[in-house]
Protein backbone atom coordinates (compact mmCIF):
# COMPACT_ATOMS: atom_id res chain seq x y z
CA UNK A 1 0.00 0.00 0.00
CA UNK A 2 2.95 2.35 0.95
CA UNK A 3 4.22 1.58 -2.42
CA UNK A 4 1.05 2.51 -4.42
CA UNK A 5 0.80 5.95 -2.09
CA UNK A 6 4.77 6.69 -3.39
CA UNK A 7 3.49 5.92 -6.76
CA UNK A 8 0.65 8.67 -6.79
CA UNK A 9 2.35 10.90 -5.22
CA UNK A 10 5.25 11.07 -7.23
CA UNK A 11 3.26 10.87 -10.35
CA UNK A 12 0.96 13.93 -8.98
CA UNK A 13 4.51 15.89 -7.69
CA UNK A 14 5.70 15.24 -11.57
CA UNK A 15 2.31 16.46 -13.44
CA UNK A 16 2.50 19.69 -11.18
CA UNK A 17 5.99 20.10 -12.55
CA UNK A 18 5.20 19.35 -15.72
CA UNK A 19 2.21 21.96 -15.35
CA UNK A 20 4.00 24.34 -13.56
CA UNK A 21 6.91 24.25 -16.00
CA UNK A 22 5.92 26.06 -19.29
CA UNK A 23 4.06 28.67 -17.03
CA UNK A 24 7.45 29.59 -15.22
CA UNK A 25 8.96 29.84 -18.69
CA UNK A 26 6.15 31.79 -20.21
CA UNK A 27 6.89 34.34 -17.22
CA UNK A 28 10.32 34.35 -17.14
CA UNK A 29 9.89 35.38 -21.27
CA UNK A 30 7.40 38.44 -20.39
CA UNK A 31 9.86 39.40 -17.53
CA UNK A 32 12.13 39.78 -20.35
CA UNK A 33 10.53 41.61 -22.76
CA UNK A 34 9.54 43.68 -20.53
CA UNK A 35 13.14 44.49 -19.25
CA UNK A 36 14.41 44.43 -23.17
CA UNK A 37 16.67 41.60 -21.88
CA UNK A 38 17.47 40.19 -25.59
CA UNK A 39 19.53 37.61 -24.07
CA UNK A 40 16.81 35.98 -22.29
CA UNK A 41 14.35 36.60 -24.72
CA UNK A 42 16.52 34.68 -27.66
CA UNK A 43 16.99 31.49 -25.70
CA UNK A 44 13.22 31.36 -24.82
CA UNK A 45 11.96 31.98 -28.41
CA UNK A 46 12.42 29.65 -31.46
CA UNK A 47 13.00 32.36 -33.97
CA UNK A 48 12.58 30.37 -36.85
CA UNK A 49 9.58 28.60 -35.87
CA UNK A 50 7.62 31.61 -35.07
CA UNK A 51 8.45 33.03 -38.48
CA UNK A 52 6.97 31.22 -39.77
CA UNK A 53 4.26 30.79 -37.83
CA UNK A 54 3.75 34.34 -38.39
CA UNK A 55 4.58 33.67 -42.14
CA UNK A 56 1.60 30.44 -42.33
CA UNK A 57 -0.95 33.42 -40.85
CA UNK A 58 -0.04 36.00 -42.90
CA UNK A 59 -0.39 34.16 -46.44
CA UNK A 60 -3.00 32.29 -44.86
CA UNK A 61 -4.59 35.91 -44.40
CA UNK A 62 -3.99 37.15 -47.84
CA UNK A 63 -5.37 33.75 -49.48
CA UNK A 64 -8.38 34.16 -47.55
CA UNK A 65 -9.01 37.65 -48.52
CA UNK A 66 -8.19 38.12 -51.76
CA UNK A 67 -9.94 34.42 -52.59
CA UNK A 68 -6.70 32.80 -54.23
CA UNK A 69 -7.40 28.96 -54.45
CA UNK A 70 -4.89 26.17 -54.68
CA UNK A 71 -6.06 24.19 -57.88
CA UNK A 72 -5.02 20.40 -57.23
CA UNK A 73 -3.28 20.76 -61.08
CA UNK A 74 -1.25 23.41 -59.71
CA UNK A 75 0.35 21.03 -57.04
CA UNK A 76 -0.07 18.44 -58.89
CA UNK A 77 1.99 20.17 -61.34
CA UNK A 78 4.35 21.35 -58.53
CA UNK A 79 4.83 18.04 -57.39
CA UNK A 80 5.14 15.96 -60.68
CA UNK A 81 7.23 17.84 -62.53
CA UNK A 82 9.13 19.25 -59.25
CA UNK A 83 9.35 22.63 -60.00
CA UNK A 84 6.67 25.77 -60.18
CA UNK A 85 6.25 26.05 -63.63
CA UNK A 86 3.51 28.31 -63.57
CA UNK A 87 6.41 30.89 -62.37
CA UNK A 88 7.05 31.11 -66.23
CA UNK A 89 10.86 29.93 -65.72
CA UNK A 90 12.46 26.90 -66.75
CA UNK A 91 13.43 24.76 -64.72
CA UNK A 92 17.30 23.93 -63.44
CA UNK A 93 18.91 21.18 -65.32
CA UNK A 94 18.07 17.74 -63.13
CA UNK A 95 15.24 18.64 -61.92
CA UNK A 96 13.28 15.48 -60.81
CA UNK A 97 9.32 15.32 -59.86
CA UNK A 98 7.66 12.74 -57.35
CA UNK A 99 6.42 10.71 -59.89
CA UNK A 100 5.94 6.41 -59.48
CA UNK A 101 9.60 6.21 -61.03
CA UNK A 102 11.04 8.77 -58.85
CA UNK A 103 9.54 8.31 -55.57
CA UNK A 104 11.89 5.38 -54.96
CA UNK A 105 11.21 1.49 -53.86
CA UNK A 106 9.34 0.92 -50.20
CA UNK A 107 12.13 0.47 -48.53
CA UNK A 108 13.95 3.45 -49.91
CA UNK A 109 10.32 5.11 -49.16
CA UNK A 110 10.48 3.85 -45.36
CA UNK A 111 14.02 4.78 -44.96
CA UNK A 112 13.04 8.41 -46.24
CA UNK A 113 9.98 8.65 -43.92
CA UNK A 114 9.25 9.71 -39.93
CA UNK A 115 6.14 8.36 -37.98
CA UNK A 116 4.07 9.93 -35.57
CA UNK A 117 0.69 9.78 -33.83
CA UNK A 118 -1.54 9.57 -36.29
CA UNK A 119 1.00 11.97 -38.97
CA UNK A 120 3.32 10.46 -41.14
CA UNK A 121 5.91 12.22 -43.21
CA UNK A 122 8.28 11.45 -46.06
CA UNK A 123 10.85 13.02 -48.25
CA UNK A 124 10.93 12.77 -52.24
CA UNK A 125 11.96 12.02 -54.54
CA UNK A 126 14.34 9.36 -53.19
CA UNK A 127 16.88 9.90 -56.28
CA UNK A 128 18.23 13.44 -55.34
CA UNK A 129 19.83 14.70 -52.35
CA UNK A 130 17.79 15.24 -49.21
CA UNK A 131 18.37 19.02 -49.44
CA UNK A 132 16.33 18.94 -53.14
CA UNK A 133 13.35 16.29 -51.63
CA UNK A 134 10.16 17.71 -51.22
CA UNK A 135 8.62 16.41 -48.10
CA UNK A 136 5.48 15.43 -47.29
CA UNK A 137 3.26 15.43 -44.56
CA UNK A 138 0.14 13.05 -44.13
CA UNK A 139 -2.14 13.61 -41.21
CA UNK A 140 -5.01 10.46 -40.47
CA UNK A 141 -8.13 12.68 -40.66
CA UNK A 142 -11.46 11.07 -41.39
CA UNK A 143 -9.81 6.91 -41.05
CA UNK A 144 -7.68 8.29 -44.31
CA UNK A 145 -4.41 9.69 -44.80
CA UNK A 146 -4.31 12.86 -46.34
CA UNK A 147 -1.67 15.17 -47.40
CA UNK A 148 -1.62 17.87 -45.08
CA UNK A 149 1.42 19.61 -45.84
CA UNK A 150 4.52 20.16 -48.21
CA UNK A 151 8.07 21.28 -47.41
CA UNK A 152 9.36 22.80 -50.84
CA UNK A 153 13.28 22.62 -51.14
CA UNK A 154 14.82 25.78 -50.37
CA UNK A 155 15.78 26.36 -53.84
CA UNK A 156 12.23 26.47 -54.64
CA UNK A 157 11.54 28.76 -51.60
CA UNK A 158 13.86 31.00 -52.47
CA UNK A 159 12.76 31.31 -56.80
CA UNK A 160 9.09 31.81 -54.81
CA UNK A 161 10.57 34.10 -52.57
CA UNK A 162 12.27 35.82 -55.44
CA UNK A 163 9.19 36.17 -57.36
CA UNK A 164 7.12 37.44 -54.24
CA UNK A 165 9.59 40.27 -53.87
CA UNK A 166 9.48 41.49 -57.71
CA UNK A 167 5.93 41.12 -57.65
CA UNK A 168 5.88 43.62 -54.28
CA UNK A 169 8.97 45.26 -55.74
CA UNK A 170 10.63 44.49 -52.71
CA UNK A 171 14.74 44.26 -52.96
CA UNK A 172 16.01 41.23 -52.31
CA UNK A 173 19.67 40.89 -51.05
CA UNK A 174 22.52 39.06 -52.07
CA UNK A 175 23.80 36.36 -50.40
């Protein structure tokens, strides 16, 4: 019985701190900002995660208001040919899609892929580099696995990114 008591009570001490834990943090970051300690404040905030966080709302924002839809040819295209050739440029020499030749065999497809609770996620096509894969996320929604998601390769970011900033006439610099 003694036993069972130190169980629950250990377990209940643990989910307290485990409760308690992010609240201290999420304190300890206002304290921060308030006090314009930057040193704080960078090693409690994920920079690149909230980017583009704010970067998801922000598109998702201008989609929604100037009614822009996503035709499934468009990714389709995207996907299959593995570069945005609606941008009106041609694309780089090698440029592979994720097509049933591409994508790879299923163990090259396992190897390439991460499980989660119900989300699974894999990078293609298997014959290029991992930095030129897309990857894809499927979430189980409905008892089916749909594609939720999709990682572009950063050259691809950056020809969108490119193309965002002529089209806002925004500079972009050199790197």
């Amino acid at each position: 019985m003694r036993k069972t008591i130190a169980t629950v009570v250990t377990l209940v001490l643990v989910w307290i701190g485990y409760t308690a834990w992010p609240l201290y943090d999420l304190l300890v970051l206002v304290h921060a900002m308030e006090a314009h300690d930057i040193g704080t404040v960078t090693r409690h905030v994920y920079f690149d995660a909230v980017r583009v966080s704010l970067t998801q709302q922000v598109v998702a924002a201008y989609v929604r208001r100037t009614r822009i839809n996503i035709s499934p040819f468009a990714l389709s295209d995207l996907l299959g040919s593995g570069w945005p050739v609606t941008v009106g440029s041609d694309p780089p020499p090698g440029t592979v899609g994720i097509t049933e030749r591409t994508i790879g065999t299923i163990w090259q497809i396992f190897k390439n892929s991460e499980y989660g609770f119900a989300r699974f996620e894999v990078a293609a096509p298997s014959v290029l580099p991992q930095q030129q894969r897309f990857r894809l996320t499927f979430q189980l929604l409905q008892w089916r696995w749909r594609l939720v998601a999709v990682t572009l390769p950063e050259n691809i970011q950056n020809l969108l990114g490119d193309e965002l900033a002529k089209a806002l006439r925004t500079p972009v610099p050199n790197r």
